[in-house]
PDB file of N, CA and C in Angstrom:
ATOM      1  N   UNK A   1      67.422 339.751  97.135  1.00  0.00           N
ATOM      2  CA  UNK A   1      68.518 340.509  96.605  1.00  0.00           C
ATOM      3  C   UNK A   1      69.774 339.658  96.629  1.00  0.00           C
ATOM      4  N   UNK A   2      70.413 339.993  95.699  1.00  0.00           N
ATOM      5  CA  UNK A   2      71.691 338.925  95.262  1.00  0.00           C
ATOM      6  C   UNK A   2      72.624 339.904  95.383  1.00  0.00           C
ATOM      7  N   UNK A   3      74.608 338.686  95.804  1.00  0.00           N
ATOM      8  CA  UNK A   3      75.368 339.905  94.994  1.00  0.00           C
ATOM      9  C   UNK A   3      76.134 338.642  94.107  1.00  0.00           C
ATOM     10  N   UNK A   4      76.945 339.391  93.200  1.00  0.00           N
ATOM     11  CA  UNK A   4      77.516 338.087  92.036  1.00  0.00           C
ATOM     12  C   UNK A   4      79.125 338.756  92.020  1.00  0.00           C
ATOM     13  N   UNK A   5      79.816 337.773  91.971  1.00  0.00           N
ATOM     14  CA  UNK A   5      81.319 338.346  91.551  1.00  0.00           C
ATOM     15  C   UNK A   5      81.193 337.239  90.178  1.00  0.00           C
ATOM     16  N   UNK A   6      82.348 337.951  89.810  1.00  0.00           N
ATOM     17  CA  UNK A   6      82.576 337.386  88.450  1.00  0.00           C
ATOM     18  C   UNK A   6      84.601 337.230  88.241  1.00  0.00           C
ATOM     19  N   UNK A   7      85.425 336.277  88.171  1.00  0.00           N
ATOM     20  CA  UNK A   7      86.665 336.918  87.574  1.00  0.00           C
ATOM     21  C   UNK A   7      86.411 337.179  85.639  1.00  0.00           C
ATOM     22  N   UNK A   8      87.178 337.566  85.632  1.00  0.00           N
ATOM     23  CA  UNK A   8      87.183 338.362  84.114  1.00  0.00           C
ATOM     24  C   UNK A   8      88.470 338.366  83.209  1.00  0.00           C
ATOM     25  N   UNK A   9      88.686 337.534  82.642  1.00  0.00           N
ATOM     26  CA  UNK A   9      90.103 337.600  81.869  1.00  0.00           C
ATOM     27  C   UNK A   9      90.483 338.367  80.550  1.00  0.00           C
ATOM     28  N   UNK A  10      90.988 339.391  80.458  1.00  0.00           N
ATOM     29  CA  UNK A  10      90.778 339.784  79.051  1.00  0.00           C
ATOM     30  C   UNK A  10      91.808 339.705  78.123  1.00  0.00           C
ATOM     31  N   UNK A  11      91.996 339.130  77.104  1.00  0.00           N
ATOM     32  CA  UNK A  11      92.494 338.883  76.412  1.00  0.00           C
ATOM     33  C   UNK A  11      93.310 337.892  76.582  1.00  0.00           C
ATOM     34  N   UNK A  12      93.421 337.366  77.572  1.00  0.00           N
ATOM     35  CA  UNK A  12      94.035 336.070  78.324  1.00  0.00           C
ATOM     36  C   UNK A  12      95.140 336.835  78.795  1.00  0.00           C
ATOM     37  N   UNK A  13      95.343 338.104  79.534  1.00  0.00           N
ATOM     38  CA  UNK A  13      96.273 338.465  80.368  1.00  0.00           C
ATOM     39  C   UNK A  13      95.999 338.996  81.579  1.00  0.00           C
ATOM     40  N   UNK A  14      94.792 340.718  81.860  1.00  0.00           N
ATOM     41  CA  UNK A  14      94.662 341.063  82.335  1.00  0.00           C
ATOM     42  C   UNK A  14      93.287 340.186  83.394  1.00  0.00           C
ATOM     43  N   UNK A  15      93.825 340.233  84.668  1.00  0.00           N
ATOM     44  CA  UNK A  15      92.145 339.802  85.325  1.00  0.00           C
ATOM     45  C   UNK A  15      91.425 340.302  85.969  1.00  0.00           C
ATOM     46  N   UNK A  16      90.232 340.957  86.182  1.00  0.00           N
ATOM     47  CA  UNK A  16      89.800 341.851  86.720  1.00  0.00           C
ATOM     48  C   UNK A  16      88.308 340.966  87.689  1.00  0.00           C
ATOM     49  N   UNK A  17      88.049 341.574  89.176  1.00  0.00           N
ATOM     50  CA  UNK A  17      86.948 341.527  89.783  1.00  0.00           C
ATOM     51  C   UNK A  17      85.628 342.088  89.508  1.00  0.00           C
ATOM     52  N   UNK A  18      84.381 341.638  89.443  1.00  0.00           N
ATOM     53  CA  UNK A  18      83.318 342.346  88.925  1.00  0.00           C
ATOM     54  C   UNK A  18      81.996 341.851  90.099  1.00  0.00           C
ATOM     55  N   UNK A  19      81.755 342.694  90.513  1.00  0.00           N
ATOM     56  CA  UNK A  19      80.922 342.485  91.612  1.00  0.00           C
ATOM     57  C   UNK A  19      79.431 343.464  91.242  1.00  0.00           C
ATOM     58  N   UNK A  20      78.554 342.716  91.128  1.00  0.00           N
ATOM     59  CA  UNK A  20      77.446 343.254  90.571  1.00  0.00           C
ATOM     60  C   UNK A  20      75.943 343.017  91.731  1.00  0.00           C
ATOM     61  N   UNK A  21      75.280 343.760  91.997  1.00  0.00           N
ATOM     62  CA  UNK A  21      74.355 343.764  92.740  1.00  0.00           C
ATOM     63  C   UNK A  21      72.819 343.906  92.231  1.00  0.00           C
ATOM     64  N   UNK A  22      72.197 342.681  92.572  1.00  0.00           N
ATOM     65  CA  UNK A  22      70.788 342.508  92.085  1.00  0.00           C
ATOM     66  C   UNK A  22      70.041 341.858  92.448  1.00  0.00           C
ATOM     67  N   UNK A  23      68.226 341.614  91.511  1.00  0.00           N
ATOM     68  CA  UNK A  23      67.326 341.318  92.358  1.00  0.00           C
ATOM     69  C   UNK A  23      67.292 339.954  91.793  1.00  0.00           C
ATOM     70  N   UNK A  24      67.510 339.235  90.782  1.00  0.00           N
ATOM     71  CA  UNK A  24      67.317 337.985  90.132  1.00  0.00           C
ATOM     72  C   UNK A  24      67.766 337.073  90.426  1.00  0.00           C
ATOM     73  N   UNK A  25      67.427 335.486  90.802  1.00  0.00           N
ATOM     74  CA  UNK A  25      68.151 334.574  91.032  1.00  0.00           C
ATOM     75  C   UNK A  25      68.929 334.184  90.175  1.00  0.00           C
ATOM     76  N   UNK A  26      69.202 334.107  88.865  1.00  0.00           N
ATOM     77  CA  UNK A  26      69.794 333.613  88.034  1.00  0.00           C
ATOM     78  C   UNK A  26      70.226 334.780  87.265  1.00  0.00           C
ATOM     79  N   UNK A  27      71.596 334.785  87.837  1.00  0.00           N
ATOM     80  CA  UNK A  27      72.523 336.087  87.171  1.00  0.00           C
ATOM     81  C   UNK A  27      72.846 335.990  85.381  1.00  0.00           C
ATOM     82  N   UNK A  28      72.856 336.862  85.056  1.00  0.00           N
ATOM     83  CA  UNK A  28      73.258 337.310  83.567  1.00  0.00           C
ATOM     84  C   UNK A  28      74.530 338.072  83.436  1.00  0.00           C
ATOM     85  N   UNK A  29      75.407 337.970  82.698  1.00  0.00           N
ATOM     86  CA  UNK A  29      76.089 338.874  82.880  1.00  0.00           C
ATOM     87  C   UNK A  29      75.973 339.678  81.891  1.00  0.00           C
ATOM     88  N   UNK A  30      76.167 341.254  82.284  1.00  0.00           N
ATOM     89  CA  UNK A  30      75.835 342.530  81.583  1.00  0.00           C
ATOM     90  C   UNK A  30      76.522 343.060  79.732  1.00  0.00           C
ATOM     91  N   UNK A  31      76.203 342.758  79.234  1.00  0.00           N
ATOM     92  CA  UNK A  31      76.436 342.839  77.996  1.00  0.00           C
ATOM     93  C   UNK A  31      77.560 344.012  77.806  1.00  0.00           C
ATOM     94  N   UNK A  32      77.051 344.989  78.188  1.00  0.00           N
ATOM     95  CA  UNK A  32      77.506 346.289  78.223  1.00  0.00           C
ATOM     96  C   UNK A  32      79.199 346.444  78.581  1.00  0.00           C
ATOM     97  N   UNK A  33      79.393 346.051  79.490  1.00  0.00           N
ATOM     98  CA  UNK A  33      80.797 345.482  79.927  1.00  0.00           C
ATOM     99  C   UNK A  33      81.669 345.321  78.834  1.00  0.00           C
ATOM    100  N   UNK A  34      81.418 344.494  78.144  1.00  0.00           N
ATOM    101  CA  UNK A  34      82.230 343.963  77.012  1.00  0.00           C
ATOM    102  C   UNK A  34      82.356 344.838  75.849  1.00  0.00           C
ATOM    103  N   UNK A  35      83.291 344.897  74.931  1.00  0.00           N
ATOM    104  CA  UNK A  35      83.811 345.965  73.651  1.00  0.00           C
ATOM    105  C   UNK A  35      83.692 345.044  72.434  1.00  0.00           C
ATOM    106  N   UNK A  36      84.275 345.287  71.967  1.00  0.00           N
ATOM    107  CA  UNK A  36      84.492 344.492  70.345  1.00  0.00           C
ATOM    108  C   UNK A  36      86.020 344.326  69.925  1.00  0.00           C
ATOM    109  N   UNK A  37      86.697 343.490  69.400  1.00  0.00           N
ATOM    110  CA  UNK A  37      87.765 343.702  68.978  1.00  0.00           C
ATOM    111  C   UNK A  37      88.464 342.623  70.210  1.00  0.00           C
ATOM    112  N   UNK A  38      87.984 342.570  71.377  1.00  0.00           N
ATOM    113  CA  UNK A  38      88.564 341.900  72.452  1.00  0.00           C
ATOM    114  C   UNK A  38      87.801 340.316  73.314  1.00  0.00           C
ATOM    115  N   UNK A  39      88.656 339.305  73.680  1.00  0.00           N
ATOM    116  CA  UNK A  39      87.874 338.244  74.235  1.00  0.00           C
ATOM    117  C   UNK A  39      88.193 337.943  75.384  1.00  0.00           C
ATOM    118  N   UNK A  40      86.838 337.458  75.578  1.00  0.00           N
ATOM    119  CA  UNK A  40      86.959 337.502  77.709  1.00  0.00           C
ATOM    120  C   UNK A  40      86.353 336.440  78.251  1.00  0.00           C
ATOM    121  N   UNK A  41      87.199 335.490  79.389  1.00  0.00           N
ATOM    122  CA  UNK A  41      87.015 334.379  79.580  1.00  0.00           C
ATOM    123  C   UNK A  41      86.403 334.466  81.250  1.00  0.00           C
ATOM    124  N   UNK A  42      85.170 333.973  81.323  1.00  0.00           N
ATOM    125  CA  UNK A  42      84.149 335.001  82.101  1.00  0.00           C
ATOM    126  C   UNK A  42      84.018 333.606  83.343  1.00  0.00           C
ATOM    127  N   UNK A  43      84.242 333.968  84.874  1.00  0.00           N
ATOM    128  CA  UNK A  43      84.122 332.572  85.194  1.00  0.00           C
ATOM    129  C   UNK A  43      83.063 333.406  86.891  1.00  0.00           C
ATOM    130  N   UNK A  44      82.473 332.680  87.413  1.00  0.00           N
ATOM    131  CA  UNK A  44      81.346 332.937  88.318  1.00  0.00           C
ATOM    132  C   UNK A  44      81.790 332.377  89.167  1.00  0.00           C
ATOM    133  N   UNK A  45      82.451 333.026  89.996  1.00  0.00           N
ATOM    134  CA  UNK A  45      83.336 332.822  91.833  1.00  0.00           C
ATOM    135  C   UNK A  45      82.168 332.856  92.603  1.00  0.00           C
ATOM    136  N   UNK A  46      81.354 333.793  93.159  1.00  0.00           N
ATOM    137  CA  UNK A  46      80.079 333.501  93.439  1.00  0.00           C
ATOM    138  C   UNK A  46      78.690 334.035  93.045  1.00  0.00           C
ATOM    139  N   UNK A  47      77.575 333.608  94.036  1.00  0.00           N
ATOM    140  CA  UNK A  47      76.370 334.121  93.689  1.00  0.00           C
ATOM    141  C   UNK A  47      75.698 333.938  94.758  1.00  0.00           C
ATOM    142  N   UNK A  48      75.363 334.627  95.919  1.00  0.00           N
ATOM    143  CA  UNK A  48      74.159 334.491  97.062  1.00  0.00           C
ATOM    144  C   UNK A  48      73.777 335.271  96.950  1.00  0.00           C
ATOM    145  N   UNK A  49      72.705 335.141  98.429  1.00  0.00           N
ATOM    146  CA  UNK A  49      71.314 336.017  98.713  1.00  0.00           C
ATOM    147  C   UNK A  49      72.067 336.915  99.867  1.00  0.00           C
ATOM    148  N   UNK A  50      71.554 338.025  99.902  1.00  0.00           N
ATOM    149  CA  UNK A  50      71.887 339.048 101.141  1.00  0.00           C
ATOM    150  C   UNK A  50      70.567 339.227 101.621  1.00  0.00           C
ATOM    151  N   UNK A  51      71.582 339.976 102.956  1.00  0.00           N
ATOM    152  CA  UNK A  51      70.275 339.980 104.054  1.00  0.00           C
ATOM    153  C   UNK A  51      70.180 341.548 103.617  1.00  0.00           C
ATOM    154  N   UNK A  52      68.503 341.521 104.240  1.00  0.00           N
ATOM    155  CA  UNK A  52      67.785 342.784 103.740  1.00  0.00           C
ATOM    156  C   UNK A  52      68.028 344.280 104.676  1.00  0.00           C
ATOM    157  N   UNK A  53      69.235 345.138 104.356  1.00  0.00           N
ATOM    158  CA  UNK A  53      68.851 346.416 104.654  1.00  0.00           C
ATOM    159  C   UNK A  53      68.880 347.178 103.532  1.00  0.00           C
ATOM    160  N   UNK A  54      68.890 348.934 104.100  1.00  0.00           N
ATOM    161  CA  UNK A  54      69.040 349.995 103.123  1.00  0.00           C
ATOM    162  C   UNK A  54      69.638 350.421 102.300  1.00  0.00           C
ATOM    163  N   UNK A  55      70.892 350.248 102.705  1.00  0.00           N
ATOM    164  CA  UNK A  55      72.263 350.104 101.832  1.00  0.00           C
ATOM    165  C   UNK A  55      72.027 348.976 100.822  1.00  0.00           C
ATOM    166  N   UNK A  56      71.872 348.016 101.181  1.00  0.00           N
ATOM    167  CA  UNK A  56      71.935 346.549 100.117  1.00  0.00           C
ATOM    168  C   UNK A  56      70.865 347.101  99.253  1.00  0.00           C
ATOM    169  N   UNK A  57      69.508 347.036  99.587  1.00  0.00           N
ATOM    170  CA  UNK A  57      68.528 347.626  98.584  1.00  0.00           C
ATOM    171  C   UNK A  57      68.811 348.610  98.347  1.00  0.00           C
ATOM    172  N   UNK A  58      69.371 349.927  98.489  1.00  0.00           N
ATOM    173  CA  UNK A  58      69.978 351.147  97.406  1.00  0.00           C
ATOM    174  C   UNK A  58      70.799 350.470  96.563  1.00  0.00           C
ATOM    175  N   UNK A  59      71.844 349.397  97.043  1.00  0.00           N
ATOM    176  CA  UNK A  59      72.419 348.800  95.940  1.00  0.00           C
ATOM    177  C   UNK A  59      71.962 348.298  94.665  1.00  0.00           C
ATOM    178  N   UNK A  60      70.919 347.265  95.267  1.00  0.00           N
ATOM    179  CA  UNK A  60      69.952 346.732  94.233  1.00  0.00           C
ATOM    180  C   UNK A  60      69.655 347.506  93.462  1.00  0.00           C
ATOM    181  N   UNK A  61      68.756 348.519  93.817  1.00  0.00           N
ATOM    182  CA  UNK A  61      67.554 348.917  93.220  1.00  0.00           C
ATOM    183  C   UNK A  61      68.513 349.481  91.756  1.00  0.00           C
ATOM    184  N   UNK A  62      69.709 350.576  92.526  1.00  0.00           N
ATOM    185  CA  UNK A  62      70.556 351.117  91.238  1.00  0.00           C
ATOM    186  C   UNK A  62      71.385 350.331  90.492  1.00  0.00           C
ATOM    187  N   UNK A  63      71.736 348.510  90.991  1.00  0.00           N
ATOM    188  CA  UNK A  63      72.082 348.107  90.141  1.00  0.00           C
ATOM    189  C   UNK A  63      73.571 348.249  90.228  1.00  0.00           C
ATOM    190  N   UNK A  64      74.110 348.598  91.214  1.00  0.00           N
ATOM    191  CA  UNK A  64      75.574 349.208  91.192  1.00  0.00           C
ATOM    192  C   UNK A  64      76.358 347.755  91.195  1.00  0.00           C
ATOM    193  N   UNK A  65      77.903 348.406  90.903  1.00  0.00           N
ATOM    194  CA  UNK A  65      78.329 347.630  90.367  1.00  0.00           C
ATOM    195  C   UNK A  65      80.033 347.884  90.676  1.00  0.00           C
ATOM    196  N   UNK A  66      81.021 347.150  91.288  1.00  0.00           N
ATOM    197  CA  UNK A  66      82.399 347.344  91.805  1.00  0.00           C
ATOM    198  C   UNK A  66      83.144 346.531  90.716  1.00  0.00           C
ATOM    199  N   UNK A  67      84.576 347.063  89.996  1.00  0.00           N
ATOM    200  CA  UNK A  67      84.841 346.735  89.586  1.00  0.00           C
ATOM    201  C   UNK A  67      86.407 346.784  90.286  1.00  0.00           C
ATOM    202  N   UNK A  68      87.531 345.482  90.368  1.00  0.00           N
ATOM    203  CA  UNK A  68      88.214 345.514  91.007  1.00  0.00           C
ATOM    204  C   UNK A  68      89.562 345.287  90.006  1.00  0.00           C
TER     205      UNK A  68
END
């Protein structure tokens, strides 16, 4: 189980935190996130492995996701 932050620039003003929780070593970032009409300069602060409890795997499993 992984967690990934992401910074997020949008439109080259606003910057936002994106902290995403999952099972894959090699993160993707979520399509869905993004709109149309707008551009976002996407940069990968980190990416490790977590240690295994219940909480972290409820995280996983649903995929959740903090946006800051």
């Amino acid at each position: 189980m992984y967690k990934t932050i992401w910074a997020i620039k949008i439109d080259g003003t606003e910057t936002v935190e994106f902290t995403y929780y999952h099972f894959g070593k090699t993160p993707k970032f979520p399509s869905w996130y993004m709109e149309e009409g707008y551009w976002y300069e996407i940069e990968m602060l980190w990416n490790f492995k977590l240690n295994i409890s219940i909480k972290t795997f409820c995280k996983c499993l649903f995929h959740n996701y903090i946006i800051k």
